[in-house]
N, C-alpha and C. Protein backbone atom coordinates (compact mmCIF):
# COMPACT_ATOMS: atom_id res chain seq x y z
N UNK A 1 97.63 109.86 91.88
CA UNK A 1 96.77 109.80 93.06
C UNK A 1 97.48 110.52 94.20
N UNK A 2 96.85 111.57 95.13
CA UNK A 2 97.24 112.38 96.24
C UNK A 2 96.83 111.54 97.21
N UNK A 3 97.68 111.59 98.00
CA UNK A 3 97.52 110.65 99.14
C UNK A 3 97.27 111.62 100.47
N UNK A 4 96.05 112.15 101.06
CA UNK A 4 95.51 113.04 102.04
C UNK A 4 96.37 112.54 102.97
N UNK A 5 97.07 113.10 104.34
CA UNK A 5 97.24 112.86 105.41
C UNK A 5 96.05 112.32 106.40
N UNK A 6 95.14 112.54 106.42
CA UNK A 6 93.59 112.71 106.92
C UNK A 6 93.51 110.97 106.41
N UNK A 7 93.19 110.37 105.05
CA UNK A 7 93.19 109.00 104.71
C UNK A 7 93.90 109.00 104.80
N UNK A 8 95.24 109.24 105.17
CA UNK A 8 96.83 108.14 105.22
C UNK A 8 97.55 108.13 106.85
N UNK A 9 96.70 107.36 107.83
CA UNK A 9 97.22 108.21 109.05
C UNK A 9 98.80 107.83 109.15
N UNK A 10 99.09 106.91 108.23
CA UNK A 10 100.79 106.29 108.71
C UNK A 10 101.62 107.56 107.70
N UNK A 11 100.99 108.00 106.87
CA UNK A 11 102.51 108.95 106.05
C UNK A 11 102.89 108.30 105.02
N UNK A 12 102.43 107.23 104.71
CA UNK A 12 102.87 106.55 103.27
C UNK A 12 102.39 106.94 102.29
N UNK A 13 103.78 106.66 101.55
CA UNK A 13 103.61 106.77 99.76
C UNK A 13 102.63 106.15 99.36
N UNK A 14 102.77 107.08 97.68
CA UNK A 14 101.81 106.28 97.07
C UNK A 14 102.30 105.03 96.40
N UNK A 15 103.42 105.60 96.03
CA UNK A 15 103.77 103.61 95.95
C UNK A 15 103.49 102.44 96.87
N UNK A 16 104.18 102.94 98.50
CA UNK A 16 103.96 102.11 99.44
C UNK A 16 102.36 101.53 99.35
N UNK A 17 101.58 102.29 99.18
CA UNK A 17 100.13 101.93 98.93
C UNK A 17 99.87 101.31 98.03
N UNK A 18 99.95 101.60 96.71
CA UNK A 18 99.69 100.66 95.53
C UNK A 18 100.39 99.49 95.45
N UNK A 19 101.50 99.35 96.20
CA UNK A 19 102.45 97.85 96.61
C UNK A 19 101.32 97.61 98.22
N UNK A 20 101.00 97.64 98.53
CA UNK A 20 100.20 97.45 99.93
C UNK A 20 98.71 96.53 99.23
N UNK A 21 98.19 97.35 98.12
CA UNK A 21 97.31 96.71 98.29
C UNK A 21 97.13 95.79 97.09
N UNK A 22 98.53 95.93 96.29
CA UNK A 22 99.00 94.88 95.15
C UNK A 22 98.61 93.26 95.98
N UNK A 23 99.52 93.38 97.02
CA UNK A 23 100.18 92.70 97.87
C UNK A 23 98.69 91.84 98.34
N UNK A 24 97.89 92.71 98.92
CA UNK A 24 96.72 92.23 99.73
C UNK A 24 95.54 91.45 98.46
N UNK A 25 94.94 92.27 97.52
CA UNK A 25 94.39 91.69 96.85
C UNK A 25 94.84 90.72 95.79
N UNK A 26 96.25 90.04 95.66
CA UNK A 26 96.71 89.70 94.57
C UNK A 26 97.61 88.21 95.86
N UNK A 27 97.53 88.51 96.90
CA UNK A 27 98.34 86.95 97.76
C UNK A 27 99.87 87.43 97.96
N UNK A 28 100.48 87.73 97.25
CA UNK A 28 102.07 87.47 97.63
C UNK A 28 102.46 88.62 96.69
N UNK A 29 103.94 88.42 97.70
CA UNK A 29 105.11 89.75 96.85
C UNK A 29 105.30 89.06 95.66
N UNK A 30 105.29 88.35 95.34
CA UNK A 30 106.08 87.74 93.89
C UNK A 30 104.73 88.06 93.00
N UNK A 31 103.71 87.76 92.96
CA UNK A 31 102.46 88.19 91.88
C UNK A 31 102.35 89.87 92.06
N UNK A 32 102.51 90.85 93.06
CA UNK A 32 102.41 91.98 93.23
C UNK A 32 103.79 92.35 92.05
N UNK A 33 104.91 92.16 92.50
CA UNK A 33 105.90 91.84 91.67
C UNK A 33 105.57 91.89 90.37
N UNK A 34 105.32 91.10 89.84
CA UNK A 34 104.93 90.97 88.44
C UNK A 34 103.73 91.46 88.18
N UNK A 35 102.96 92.13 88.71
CA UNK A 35 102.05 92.65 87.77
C UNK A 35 101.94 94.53 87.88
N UNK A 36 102.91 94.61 89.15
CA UNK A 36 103.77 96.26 89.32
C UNK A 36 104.78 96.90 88.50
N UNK A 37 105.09 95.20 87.67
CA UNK A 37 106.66 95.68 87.18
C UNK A 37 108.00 95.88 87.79
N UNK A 38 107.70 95.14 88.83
CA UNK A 38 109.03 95.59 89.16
C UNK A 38 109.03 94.16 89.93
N UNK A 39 110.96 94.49 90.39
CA UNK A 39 111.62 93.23 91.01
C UNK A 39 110.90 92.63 92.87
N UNK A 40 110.20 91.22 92.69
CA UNK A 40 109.79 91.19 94.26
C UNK A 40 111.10 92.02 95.46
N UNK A 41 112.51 92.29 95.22
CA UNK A 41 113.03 92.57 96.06
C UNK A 41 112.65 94.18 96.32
N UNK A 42 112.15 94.93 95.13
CA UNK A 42 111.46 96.27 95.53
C UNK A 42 110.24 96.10 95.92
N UNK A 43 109.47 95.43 95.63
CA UNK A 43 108.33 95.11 96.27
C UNK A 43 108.63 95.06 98.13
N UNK A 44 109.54 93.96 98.28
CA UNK A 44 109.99 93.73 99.72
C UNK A 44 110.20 95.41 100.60
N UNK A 45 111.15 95.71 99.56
CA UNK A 45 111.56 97.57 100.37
C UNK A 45 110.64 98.01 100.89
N UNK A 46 109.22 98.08 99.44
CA UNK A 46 107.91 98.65 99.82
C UNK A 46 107.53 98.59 101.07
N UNK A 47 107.43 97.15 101.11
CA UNK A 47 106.70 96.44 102.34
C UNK A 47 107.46 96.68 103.30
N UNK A 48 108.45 96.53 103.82
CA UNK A 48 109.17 96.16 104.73
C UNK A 48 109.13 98.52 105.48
N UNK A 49 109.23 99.70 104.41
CA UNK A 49 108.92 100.82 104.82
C UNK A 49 107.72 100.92 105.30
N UNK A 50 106.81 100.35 104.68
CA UNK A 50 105.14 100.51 105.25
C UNK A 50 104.80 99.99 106.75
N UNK A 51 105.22 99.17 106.39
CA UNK A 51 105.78 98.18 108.25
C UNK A 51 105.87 99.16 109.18
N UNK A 52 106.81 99.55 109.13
CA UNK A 52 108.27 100.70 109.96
C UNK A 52 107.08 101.73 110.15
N UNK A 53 106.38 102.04 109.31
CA UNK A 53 105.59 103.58 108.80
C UNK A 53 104.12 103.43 109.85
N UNK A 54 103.77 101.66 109.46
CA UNK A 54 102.49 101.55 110.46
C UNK A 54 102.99 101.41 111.69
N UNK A 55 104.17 101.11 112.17
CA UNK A 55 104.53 100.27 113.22
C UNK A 55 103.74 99.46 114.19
N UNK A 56 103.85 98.26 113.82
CA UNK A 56 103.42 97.13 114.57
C UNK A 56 104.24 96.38 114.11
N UNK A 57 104.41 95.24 114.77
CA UNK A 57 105.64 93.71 114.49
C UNK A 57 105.20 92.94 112.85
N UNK A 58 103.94 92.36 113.08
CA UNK A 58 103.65 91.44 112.66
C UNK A 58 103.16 91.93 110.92
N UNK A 59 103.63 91.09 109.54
CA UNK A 59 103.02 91.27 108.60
C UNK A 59 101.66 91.02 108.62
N UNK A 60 100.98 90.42 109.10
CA UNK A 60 99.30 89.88 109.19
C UNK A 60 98.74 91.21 109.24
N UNK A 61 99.26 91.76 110.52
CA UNK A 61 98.81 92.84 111.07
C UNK A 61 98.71 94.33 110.12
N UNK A 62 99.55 94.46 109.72
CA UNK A 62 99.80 95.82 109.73
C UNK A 62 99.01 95.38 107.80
N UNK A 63 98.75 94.59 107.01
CA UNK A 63 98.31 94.24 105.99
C UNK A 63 96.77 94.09 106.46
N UNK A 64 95.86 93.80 107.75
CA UNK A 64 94.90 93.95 107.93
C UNK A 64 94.49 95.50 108.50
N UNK A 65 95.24 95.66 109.47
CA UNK A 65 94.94 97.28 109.48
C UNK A 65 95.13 97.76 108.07
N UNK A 66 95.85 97.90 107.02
CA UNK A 66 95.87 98.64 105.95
C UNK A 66 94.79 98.16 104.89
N UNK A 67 93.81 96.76 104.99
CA UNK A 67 93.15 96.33 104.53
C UNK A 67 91.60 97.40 104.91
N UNK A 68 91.72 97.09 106.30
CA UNK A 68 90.90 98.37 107.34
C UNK A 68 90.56 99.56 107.13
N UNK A 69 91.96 99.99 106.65
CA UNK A 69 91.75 101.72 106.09
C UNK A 69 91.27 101.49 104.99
C-alpha cells in the first residue's frame, strides 16, 4: 500500500498506519500486537512515532484525528 502525501497529511508510514489502525479497531497495543506479529513494545515505537508525526499531547487525540482521516 502507497501512502499519498495528499491522504497522509502527518508523513507516516505505512506501518505507522497499519499499527494506527490495528490499534483503533482492535482496543489496545497488546491485541494489535498479536495479531501484527510483532512484540507490543514495537507496536509502542509505532505509536509513540505517529504521536511525534501528528503532534498533539494526548493518545485519545491524535487516535481520533487518525480515526478522522
Amino acid at each position: 500500500m502507497s501512502i499519498n502525501t495528499t491522504e497522509n497529511p502527518w508523513g507516516l508510514t505505512e506501518r505507522q498506519v497499519n499499527t494506527l489502525r490495528a490499534t483503533i479497531s482492535l482496543g489496545s497495543r497488546k491485541q494489535a500486537a498479536r495479531v501484527m506479529g510483532l512484540s507490543t513494545h514495537t507496536v509502542a515505537d509505532h505509536l509513540r512515532d505517529a504521536k511525534r508525526k501528528i503532534g498533539r499531547g494526548s493518545r485519545s487525540y491524535y487516535l481520533i484525528a487518525f480515526d478522522r482521516w
